[in-house]
N, C-alpha and C. Protein backbone atom coordinates (compact mmCIF):
# COMPACT_ATOMS: atom_id res chain seq x y z
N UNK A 1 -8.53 -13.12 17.06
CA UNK A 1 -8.52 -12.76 15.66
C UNK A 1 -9.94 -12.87 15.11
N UNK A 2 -10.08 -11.90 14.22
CA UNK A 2 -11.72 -12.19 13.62
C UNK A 2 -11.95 -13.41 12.84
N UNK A 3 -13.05 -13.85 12.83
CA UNK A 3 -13.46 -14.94 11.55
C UNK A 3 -13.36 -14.25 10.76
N UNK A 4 -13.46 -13.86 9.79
CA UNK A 4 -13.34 -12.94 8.79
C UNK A 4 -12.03 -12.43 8.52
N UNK A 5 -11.26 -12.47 9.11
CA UNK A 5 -9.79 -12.41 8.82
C UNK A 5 -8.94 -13.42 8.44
N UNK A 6 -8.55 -13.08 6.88
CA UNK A 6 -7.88 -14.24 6.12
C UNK A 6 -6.52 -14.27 5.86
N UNK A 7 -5.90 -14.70 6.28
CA UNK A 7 -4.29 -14.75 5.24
C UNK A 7 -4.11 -14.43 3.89
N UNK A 8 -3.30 -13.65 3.38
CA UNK A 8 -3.16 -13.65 1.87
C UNK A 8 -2.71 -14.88 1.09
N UNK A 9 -2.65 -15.57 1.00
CA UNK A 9 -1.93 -16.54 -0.04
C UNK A 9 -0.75 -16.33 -1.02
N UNK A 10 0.00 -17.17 -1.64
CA UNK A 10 1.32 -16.54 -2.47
C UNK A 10 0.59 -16.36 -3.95
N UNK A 11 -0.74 -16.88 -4.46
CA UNK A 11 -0.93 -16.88 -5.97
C UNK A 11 -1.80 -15.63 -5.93
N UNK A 12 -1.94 -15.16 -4.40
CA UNK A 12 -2.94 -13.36 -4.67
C UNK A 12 -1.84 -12.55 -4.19
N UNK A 13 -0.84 -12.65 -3.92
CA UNK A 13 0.41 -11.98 -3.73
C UNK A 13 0.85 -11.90 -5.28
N UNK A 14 1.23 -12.71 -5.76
CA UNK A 14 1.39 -12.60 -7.08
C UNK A 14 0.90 -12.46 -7.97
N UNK A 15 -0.58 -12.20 -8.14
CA UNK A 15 -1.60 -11.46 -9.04
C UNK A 15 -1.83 -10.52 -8.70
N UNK A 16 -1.76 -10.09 -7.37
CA UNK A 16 -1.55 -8.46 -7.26
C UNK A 16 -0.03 -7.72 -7.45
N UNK A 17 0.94 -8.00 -6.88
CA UNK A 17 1.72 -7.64 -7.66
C UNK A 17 2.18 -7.68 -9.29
N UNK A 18 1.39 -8.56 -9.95
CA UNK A 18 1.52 -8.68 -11.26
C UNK A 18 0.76 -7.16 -11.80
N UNK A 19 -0.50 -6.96 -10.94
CA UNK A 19 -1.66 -5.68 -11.57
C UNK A 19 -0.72 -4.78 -11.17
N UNK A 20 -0.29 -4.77 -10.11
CA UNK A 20 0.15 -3.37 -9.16
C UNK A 20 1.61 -2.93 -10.23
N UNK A 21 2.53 -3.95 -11.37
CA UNK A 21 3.53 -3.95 -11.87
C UNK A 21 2.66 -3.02 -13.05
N UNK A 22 1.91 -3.57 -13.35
CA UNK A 22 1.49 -3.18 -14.37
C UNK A 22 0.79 -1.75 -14.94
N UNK A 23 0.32 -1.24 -13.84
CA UNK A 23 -0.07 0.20 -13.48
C UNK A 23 1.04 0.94 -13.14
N UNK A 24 2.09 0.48 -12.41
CA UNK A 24 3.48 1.15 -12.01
C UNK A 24 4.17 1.22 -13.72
N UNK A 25 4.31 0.43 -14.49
CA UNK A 25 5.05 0.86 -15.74
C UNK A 25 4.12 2.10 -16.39
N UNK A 26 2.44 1.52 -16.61
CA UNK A 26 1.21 2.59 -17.12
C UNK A 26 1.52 3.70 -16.47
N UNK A 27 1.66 4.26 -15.27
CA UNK A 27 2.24 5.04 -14.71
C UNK A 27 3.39 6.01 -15.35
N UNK A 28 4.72 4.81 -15.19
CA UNK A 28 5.82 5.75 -15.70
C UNK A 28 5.80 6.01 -17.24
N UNK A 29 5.28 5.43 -17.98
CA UNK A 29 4.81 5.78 -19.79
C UNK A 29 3.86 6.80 -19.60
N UNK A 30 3.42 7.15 -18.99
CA UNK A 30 2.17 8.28 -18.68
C UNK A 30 2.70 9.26 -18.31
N UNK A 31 3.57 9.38 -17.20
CA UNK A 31 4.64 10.26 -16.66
C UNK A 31 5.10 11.74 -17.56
N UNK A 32 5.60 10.72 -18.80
CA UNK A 32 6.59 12.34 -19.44
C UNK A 32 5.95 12.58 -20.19
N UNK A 33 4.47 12.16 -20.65
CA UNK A 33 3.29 13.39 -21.61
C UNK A 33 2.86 14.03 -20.52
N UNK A 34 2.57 14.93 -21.29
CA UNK A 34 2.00 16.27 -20.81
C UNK A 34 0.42 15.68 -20.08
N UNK A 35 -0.24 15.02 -20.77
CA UNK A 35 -1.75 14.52 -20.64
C UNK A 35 -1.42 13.35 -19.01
N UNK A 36 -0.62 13.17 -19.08
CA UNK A 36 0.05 11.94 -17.90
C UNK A 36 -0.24 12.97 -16.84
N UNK A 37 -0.12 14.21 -16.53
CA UNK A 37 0.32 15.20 -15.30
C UNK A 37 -1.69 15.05 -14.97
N UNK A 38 -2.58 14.73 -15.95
CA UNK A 38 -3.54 15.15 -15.20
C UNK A 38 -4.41 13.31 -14.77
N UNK A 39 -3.46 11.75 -15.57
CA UNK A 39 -4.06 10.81 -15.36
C UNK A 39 -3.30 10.20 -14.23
N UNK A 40 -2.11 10.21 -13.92
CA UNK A 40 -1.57 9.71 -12.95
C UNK A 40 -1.57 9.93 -11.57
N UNK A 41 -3.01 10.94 -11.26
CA UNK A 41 -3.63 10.91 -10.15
C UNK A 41 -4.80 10.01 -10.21
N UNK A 42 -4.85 10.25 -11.03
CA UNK A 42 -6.67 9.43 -10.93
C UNK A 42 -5.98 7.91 -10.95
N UNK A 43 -4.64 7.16 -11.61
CA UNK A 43 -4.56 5.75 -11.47
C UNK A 43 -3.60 5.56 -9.99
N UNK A 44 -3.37 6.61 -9.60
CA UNK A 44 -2.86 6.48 -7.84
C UNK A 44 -4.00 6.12 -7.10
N UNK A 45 -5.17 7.02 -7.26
CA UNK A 45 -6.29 6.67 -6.46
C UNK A 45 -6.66 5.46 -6.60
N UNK A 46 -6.98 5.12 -8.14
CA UNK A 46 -7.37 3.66 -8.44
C UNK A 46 -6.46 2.21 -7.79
N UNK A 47 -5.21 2.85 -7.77
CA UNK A 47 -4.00 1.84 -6.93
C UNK A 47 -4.77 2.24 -5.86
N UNK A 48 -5.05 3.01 -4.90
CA UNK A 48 -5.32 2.98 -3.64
C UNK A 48 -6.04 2.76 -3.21
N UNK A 49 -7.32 2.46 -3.93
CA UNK A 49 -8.88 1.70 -3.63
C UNK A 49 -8.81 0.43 -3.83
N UNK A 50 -7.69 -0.34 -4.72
CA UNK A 50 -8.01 -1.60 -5.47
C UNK A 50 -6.98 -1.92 -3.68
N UNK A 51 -6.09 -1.53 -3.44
CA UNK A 51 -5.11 -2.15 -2.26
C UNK A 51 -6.23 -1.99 -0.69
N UNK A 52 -7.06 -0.99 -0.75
CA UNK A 52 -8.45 -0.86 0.51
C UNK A 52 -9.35 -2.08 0.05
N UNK A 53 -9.35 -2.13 -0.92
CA UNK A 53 -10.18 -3.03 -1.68
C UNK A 53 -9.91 -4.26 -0.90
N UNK A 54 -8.65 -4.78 -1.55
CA UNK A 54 -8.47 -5.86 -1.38
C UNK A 54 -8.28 -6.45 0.10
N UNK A 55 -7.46 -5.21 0.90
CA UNK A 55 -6.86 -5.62 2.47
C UNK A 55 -8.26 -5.48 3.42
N UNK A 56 -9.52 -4.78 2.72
CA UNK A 56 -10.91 -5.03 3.91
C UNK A 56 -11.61 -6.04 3.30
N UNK A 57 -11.64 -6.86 2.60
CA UNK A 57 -12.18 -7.73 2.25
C UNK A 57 -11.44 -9.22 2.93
N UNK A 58 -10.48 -8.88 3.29
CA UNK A 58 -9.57 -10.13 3.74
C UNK A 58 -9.42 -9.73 5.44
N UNK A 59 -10.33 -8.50 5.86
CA UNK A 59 -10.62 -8.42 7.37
C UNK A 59 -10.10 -7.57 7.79
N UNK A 60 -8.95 -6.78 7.10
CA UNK A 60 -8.41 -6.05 8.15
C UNK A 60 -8.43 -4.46 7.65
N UNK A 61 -9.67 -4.10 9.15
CA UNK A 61 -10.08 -3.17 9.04
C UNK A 61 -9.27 -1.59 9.07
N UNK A 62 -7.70 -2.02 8.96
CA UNK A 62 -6.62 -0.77 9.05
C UNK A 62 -6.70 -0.50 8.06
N UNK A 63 -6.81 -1.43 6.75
CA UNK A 63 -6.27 -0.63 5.73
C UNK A 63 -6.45 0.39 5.15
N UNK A 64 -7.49 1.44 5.24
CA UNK A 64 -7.43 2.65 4.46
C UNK A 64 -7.30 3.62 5.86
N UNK A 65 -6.47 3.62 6.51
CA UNK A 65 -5.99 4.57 7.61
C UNK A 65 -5.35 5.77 6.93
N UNK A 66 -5.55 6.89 7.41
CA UNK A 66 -4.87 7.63 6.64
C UNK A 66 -3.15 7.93 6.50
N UNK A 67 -2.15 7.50 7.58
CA UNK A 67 -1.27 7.30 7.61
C UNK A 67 -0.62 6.30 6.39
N UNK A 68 -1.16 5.02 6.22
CA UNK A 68 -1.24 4.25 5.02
C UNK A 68 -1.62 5.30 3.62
N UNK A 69 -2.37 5.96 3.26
CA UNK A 69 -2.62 6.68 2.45
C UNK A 69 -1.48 7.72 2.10
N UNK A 70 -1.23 8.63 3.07
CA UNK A 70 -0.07 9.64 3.35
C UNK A 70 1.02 9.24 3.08
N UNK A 71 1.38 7.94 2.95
CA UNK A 71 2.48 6.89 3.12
C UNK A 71 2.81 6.90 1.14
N UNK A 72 1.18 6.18 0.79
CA UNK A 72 1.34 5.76 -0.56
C UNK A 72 1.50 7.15 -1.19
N UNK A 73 1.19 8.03 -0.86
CA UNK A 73 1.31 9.74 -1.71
C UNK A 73 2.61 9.92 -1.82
N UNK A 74 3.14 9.60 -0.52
CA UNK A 74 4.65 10.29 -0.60
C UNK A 74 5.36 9.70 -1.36
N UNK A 75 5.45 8.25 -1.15
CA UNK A 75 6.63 7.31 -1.75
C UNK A 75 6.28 7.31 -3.29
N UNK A 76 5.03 7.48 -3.69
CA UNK A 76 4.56 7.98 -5.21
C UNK A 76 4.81 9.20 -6.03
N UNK A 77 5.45 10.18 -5.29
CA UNK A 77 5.93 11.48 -5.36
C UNK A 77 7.66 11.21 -5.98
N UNK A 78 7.95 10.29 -5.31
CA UNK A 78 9.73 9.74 -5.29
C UNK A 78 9.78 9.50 -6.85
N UNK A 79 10.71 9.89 -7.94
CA UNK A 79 10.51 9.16 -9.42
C UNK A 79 11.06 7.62 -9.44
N UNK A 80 10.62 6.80 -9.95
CA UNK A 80 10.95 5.31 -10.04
C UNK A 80 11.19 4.43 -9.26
N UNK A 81 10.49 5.03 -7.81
CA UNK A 81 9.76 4.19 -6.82
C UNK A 81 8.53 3.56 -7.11
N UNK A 82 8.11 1.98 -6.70
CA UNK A 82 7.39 1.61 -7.43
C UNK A 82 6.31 1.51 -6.12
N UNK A 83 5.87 3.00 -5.64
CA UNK A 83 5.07 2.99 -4.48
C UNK A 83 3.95 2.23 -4.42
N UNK A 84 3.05 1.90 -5.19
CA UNK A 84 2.37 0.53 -5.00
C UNK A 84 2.80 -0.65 -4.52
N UNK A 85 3.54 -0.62 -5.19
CA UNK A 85 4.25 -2.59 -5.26
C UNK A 85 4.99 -2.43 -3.75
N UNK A 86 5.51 -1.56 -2.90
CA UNK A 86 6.38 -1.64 -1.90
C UNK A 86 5.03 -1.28 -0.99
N UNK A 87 4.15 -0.67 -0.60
CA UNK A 87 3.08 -0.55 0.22
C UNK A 87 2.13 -1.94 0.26
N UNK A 88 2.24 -2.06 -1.68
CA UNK A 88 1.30 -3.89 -1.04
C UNK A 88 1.79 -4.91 -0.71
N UNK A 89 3.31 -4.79 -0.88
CA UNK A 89 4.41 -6.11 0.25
C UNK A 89 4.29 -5.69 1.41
N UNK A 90 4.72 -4.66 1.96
CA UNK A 90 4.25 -3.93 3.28
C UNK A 90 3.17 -4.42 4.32
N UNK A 91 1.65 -3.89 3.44
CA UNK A 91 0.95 -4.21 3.86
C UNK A 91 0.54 -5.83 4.00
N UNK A 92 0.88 -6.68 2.96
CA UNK A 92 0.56 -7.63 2.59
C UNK A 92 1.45 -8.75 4.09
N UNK A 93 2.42 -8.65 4.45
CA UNK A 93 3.57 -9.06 5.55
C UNK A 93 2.66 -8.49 6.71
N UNK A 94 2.33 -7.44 6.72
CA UNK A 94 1.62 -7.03 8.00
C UNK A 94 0.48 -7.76 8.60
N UNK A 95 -0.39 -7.72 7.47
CA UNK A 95 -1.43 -8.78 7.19
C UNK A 95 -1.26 -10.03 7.99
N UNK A 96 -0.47 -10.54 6.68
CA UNK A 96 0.16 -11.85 7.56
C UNK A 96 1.05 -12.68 8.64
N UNK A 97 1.33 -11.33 9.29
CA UNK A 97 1.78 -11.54 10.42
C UNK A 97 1.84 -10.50 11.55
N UNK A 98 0.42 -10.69 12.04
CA UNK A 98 -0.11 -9.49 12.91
C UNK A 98 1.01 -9.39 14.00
N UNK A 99 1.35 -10.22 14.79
CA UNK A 99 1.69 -10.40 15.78
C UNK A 99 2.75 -9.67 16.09
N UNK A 100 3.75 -10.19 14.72
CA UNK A 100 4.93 -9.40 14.50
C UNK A 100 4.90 -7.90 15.08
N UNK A 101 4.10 -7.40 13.72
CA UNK A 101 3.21 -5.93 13.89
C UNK A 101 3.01 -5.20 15.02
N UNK A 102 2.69 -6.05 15.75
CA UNK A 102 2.29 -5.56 17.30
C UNK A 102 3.07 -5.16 17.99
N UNK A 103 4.37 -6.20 17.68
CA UNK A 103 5.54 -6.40 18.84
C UNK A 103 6.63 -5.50 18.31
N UNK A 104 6.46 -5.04 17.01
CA UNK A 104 7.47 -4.01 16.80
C UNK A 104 6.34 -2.59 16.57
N UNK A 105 5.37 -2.43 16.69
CA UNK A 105 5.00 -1.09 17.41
C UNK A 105 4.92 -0.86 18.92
N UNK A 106 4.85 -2.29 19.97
CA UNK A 106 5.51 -1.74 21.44
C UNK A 106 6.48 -0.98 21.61
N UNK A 107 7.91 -1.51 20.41
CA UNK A 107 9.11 -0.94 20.42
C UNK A 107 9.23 0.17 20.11
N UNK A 108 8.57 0.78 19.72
CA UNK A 108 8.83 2.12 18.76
C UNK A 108 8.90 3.08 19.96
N UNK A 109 9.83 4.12 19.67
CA UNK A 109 10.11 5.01 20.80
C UNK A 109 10.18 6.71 20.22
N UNK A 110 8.59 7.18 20.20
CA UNK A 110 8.67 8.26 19.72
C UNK A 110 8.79 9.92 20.73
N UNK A 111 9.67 10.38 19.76
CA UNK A 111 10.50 11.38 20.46
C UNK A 111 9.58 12.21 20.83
N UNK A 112 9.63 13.41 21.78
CA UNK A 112 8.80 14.18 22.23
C UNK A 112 9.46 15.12 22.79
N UNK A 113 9.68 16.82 22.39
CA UNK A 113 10.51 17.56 22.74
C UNK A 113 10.18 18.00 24.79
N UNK A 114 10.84 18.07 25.11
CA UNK A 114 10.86 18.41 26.45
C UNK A 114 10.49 20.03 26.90
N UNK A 115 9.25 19.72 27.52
CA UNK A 115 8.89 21.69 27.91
C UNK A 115 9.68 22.36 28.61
């Protein structure tokens, strides 16, 4: 494991989910004006730099993969999914328990059509 690789703690789990709550409501109040259709990209991005932000500073150099990104677009697309807040528990569990991580991507068994 790197030096530089830190555990999250429960009181930055819960100050980020407190911000990440708080942009998810700014979000849905933004939503049904008309002026919302052109800011609620720009505070997705801002969710998505502050969560790169936070997960390479604490070492782990996955976090702005683009699959992770592709991930937060889609589930942000869903109405009254709170795609922040479920990508930074996500990520945040992953974080803290690499190992896990590892041992359930050995498992994964992806399909591949037959020539």
């Amino acid at each position: 494991m790197n030096s530089k690789y830190k555990k999250i703690g429960e009181v930055e789990m819960i100050i980020g989910l407190v911000f990440l709550f708080g942009l998810y409501i700014m979000n849905d109040l933004l939503d049904g004006l008309v002026i919302g259709l052109f800011i609620v990209p720009v505070i997705n991005w801002f969710c998505l730099g502050i969560n790169w932000w936070f997960f390479d500073s604490r070492g782990d150099k996955k976090a702005g993969d683009p699959q992770s990104i592709i991930l937060q677009f889609i589930t942000g697309a869903i109405p009254l999914v709170p795609a922040p807040i479920i990508t930074f528990i996500v990520k945040t569990y992953i974080h803290n328990h690499p190992k896990v991580s590892l041992d359930l991507g050995k498992n994964v068994v992806i399909a591949t059509p037959k020539a």
